[in-house]
Protein backbone atom coordinates (compact mmCIF):
# COMPACT_ATOMS: atom_id res chain seq x y z
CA UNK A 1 87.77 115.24 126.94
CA UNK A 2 90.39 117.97 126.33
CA UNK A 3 89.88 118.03 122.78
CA UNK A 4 93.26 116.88 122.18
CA UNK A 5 94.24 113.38 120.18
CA UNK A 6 93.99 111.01 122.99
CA UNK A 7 97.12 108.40 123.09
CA UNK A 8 96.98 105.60 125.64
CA UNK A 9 99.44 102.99 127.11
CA UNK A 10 98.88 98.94 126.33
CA UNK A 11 100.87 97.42 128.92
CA UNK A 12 103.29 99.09 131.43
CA UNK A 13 104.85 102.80 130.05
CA UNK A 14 106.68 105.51 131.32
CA UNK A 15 105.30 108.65 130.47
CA UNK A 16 108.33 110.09 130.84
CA UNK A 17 109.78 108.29 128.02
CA UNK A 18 107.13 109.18 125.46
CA UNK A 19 105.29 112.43 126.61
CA UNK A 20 108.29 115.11 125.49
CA UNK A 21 107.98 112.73 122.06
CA UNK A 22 104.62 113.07 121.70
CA UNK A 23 104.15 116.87 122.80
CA UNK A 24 102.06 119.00 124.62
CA UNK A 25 99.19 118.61 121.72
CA UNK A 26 98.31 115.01 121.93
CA UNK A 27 96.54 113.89 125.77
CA UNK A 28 98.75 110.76 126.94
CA UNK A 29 96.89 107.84 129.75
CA UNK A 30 99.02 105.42 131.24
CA UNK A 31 96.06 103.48 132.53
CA UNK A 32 93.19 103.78 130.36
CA UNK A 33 89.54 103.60 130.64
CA UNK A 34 86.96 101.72 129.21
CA UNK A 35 85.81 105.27 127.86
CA UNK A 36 89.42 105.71 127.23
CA UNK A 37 90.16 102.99 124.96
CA UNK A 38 86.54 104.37 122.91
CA UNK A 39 88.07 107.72 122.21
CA UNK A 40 91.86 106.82 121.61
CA UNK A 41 93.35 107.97 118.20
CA UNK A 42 96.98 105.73 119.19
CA UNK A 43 98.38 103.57 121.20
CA UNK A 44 101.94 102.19 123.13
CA UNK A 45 101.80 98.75 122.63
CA UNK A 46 104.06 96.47 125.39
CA UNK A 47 105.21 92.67 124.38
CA UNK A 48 103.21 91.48 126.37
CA UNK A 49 99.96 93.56 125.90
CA UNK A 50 97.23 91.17 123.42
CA UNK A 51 95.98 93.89 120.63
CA UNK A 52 93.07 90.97 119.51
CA UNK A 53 90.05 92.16 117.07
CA UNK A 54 87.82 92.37 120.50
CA UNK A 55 89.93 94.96 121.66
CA UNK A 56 90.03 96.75 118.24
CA UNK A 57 86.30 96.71 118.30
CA UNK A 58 86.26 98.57 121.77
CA UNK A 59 88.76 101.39 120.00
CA UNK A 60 86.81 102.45 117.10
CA UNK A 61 89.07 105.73 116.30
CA UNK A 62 92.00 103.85 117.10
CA UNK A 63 94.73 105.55 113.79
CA UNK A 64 98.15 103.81 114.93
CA UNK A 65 99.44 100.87 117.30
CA UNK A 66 103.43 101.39 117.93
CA UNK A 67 105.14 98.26 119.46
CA UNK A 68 107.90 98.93 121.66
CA UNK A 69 109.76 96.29 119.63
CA UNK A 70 109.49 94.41 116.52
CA UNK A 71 107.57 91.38 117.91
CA UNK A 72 103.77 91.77 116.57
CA UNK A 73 102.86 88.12 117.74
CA UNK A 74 100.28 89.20 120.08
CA UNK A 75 98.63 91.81 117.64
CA UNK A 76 96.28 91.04 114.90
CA UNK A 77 97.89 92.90 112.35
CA UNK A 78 95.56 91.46 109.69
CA UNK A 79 92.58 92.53 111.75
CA UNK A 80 94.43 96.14 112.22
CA UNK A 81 95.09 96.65 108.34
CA UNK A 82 91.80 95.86 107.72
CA UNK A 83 90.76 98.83 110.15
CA UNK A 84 93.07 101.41 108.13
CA UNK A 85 95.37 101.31 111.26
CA UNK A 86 98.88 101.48 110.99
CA UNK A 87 101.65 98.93 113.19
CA UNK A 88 104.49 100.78 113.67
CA UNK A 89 107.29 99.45 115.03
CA UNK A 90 110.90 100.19 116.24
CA UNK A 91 113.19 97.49 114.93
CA UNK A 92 116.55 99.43 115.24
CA UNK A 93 116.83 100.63 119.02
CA UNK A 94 117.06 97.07 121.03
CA UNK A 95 119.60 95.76 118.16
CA UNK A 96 123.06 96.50 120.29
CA UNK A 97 121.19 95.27 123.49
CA UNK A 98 119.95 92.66 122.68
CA UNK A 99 123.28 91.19 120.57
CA UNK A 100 125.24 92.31 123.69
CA UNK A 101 122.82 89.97 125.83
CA UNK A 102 123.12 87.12 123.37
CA UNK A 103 127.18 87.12 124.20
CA UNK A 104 126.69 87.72 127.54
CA UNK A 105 124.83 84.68 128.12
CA UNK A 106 127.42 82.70 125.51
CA UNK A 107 130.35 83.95 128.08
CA UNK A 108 128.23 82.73 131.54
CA UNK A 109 127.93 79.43 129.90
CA UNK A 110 131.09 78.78 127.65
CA UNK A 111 133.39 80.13 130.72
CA UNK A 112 131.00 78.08 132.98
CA UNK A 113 130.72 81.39 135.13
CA UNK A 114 127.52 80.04 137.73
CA UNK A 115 129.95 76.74 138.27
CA UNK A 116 133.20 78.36 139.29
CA UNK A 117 131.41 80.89 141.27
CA UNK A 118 129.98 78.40 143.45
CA UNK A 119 133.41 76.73 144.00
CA UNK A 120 134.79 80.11 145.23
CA UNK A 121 131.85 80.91 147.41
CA UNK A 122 131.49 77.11 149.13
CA UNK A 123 135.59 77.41 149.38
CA UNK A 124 136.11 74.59 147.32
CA UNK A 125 138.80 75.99 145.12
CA UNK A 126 140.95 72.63 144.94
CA UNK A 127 138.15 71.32 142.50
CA UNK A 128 138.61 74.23 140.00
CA UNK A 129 140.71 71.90 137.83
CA UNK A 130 137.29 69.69 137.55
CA UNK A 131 135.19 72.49 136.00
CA UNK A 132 136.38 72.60 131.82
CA UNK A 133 136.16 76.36 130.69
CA UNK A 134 135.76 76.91 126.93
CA UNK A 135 136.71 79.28 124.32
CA UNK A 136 134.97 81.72 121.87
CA UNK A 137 137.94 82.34 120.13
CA UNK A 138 138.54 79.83 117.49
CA UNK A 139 134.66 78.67 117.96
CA UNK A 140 132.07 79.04 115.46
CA UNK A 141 128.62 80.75 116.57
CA UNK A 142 125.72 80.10 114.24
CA UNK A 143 123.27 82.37 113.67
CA UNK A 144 119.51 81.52 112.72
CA UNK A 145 117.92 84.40 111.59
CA UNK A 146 120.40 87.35 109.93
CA UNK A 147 118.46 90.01 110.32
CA UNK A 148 119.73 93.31 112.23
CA UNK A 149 119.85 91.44 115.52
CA UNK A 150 121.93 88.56 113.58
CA UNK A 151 124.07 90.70 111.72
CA UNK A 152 125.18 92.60 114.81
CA UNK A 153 125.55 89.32 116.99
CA UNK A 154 127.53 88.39 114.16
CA UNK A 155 129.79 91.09 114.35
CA UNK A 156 130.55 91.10 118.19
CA UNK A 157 131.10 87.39 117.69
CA UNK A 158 133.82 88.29 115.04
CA UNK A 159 135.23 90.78 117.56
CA UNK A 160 135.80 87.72 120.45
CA UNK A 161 137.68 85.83 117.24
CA UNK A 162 134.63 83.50 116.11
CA UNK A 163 133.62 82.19 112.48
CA UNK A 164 130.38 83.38 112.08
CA UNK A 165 127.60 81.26 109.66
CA UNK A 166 124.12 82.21 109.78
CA UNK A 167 121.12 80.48 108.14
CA UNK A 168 117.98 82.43 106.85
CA UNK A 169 115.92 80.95 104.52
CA UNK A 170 113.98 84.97 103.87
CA UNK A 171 117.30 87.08 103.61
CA UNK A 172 120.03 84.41 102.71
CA UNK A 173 123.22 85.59 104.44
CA UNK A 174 126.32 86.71 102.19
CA UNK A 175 129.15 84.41 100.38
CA UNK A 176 131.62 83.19 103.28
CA UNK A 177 128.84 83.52 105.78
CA UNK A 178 125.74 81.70 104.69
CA UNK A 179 124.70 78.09 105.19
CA UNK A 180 122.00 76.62 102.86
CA UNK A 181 120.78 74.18 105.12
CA UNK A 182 119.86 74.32 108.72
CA UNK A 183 120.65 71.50 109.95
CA UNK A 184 124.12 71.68 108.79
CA UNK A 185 124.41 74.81 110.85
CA UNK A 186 123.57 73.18 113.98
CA UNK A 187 126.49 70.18 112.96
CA UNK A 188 129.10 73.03 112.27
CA UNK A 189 128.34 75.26 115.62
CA UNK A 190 129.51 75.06 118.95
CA UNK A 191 126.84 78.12 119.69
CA UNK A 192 123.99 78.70 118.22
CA UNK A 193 121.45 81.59 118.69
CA UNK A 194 118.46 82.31 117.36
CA UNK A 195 116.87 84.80 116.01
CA UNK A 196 114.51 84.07 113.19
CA UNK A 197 110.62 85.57 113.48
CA UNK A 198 108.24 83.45 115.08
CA UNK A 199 105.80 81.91 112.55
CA UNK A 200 103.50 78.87 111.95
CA UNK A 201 106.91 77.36 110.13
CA UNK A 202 109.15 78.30 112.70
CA UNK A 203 107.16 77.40 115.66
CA UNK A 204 109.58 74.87 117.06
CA UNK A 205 111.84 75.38 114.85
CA UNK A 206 114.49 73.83 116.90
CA UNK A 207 112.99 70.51 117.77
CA UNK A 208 114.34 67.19 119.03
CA UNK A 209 115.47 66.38 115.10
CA UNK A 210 117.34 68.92 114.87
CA UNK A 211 118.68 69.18 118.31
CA UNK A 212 119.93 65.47 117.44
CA UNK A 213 121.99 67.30 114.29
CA UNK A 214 123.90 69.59 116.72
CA UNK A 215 127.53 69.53 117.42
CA UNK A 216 127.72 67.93 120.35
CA UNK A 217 128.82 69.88 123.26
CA UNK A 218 127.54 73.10 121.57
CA UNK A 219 125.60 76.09 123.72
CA UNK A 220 121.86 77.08 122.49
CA UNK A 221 121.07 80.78 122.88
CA UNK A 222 117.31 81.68 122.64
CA UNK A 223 116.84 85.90 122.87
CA UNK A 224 114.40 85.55 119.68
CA UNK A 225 110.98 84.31 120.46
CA UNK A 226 110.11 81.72 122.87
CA UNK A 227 108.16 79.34 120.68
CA UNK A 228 110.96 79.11 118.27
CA UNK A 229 112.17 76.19 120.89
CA UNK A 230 110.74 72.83 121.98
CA UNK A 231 111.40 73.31 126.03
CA UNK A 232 110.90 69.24 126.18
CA UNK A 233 113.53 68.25 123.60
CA UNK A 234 116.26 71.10 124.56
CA UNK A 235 115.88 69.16 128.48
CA UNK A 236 116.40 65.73 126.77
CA UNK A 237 119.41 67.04 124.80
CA UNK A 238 120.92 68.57 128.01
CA UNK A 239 120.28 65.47 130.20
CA UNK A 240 121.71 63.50 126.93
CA UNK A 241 124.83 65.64 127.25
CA UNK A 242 124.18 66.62 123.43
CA UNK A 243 123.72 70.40 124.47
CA UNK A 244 126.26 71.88 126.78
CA UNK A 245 124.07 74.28 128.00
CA UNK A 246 121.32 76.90 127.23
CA UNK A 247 120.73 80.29 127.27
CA UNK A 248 117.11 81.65 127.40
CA UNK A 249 115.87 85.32 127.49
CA UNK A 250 112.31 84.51 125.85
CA UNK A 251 109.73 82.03 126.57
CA UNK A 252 106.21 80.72 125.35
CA UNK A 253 104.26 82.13 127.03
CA UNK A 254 105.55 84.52 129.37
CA UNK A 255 105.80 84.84 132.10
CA UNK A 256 106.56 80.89 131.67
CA UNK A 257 105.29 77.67 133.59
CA UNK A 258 107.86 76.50 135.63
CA UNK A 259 109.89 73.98 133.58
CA UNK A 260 112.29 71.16 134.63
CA UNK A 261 115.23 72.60 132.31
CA UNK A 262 115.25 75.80 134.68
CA UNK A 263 116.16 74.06 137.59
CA UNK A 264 119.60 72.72 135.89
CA UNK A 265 122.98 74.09 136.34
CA UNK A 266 123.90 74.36 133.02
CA UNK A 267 120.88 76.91 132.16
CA UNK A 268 120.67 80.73 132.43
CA UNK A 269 117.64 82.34 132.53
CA UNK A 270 117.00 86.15 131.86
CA UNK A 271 112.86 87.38 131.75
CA UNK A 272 113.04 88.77 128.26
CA UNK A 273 114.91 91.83 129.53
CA UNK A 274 118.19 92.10 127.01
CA UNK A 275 116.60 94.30 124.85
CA UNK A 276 115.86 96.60 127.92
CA UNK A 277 118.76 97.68 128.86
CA UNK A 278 118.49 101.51 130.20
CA UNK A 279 119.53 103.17 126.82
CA UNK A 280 117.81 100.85 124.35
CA UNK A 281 114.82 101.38 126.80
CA UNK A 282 114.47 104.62 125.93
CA UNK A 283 115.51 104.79 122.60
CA UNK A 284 112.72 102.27 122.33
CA UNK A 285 109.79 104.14 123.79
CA UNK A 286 110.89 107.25 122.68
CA UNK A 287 110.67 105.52 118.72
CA UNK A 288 107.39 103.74 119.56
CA UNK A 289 106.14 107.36 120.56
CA UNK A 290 107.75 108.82 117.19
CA UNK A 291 105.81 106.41 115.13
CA UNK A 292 102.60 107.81 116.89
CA UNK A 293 103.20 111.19 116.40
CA UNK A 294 103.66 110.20 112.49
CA UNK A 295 100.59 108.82 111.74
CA UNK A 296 98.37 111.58 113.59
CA UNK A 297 100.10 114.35 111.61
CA UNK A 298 99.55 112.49 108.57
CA UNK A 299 102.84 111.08 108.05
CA UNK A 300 104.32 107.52 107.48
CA UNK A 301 106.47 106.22 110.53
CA UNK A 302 109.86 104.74 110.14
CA UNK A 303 108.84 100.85 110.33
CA UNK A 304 105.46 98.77 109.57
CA UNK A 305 104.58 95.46 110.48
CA UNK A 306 101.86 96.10 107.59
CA UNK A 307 104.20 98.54 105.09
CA UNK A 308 100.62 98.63 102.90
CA UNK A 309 99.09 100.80 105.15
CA UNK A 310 98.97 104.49 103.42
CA UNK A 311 98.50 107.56 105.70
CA UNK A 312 95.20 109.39 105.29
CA UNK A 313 95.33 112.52 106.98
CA UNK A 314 96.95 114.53 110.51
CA UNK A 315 94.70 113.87 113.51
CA UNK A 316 92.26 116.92 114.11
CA UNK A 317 91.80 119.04 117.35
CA UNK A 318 87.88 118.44 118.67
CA UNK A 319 86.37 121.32 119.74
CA UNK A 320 85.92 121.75 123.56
């Protein structure tokens, strides 16, 4: 051991992202050992890493988890807080990405962009006329979940000349924008995105019912969480002709089985990469690296996914 406060990587990270962060007195493994994991203090925490009460139990000096994200799905938080461990997360630096990736994949499917490129490219241009391209402008985008992501999708969406409404039963949406109900949403929209947390109550949130409600026509954006959608009923409504097409960045689980709906035409797939664009990327690791530093000098970080933890103390220097 160096005698340093040992930091180790769950899941794939850059050490170049995190190490001029975390400075030159805390030791930082990308790939860590058994022995590793024993002695860590904190930890970089990937989506897709599982942070389960086993693994707790094998990191007994474990201080702080920081997600690179907000997403604490796969980490027992409960088990965590019970351990005097603090979640940090980093809510703010994907925000702009990730909205940006919600309209991107609104514009490849309202302006039917995979379509018309194939005409070009198998030089059938006399069929263009056959191929309907929508509008944003004058359309109204609804929003499930108005938290920062929301808000900011909502205000790009303003930007292309769209009525924005959101739904969120936590953190009800201001006068002019709100909608009480969510299945009146889904009637009023002709896109609809989601972004609420994934719970045990929003675990298919958008299901077959509701998917019936929706404006017919209408686009379905998914860059939340994957489980917030029933894959089965969002096929039927696109073979139905109720959806017009869908947009997916997230899946459950991921990577995904291979599902019928991603071999249609009127799908785009993206493998949970929006918020990981190159600047959000770093701003992401380089936050999930600040909330580390916090907690070993005895400081709160930024954001909790358990704001009752209390910090006890800066991390002290073994000697060699």
């Amino acid at each position: 051991m160096s005698g340093r406060p040992l930091v180790v990587a769950l899941g794939t990270v850059d050490p170049t992202l995190v190490t001029d962060v975390l400075g030159d007195t805390v030791e930082f493994v990308t790939r860590p050992s058994p022995e590793d994991l024993a002695d860590a203090e904190g930890a970089i925490v990937r989506a897709d890493a599982v942070v389960d009460a086993a693994l707790l139990a094998r990191a007994p000096r474990l201080r702080v988890l920081a997600r690179t994200g907000v997403g604490v799905d796969l980490v027992d938080v409960g088990e965590a807080s019970a351990r005097g461990i603090a979640v940090a997360i980093t809510p703010d630096s994907g925000t702009r990405a990730v909205a940006e990736g919600v309209l991107a994949h609104a514009l490849h499917l309202v302006k039917r962009l995979a379509p018309l490129t194939r005409l070009v490219r198998e030089d059938r241009w006399a069929e263009r006329a056959g191929i309907a391209v929508g509008d944003l402008d004058g359309a109204t985008i609804g929003i499930v979940g108005y938290g920062r992501i929301g808000r900011r999708v909502g205000e790009l969406a303003a930007a292309f000349g769209m009525r924005v409404l959101a739904y969120d039963p936590v953190s009800p949406p201001p006068d002019g924008v709100g909608c009480p109900d969510l299945a009146e949403l889904a009637e009023a929209s002709d896109v609809l995105t989601l972004h609420a947390p994934l719970t045990e109550a929003t675990y298919h949130l958008v299901d077959a019912g509701l998917l019936g409600r929706i404006r017919p026509g209408a686009v379905l954006i998914n860059c939340g969480r994957g489980g917030l959608l029933d894959l089965d009923a969002a096929l039927a409504a696109l073979e139905s002709g109720r959806l017009g097409g869908i947009g997916l960045d997230v899946f459950d689980p991921e990577p995904p089985p291979h599902h019928p709906l991603f071999d249609r035409p009127d799908v785009v797939l993206t493998p949970h990469v929006m918020g990981l664009t190159r600047r959000a990327t770093a701003a992401t690791f380089a936050a999930a690296a600040r909330g580390v530093a916090e907690v070993l000098a005895g400081r709160r970080p930024a954001a909790l996914a358990n704001p009752d933890w209390q910090p006890t103390g800066a991390a002290t220097t073994e000697e060699a």
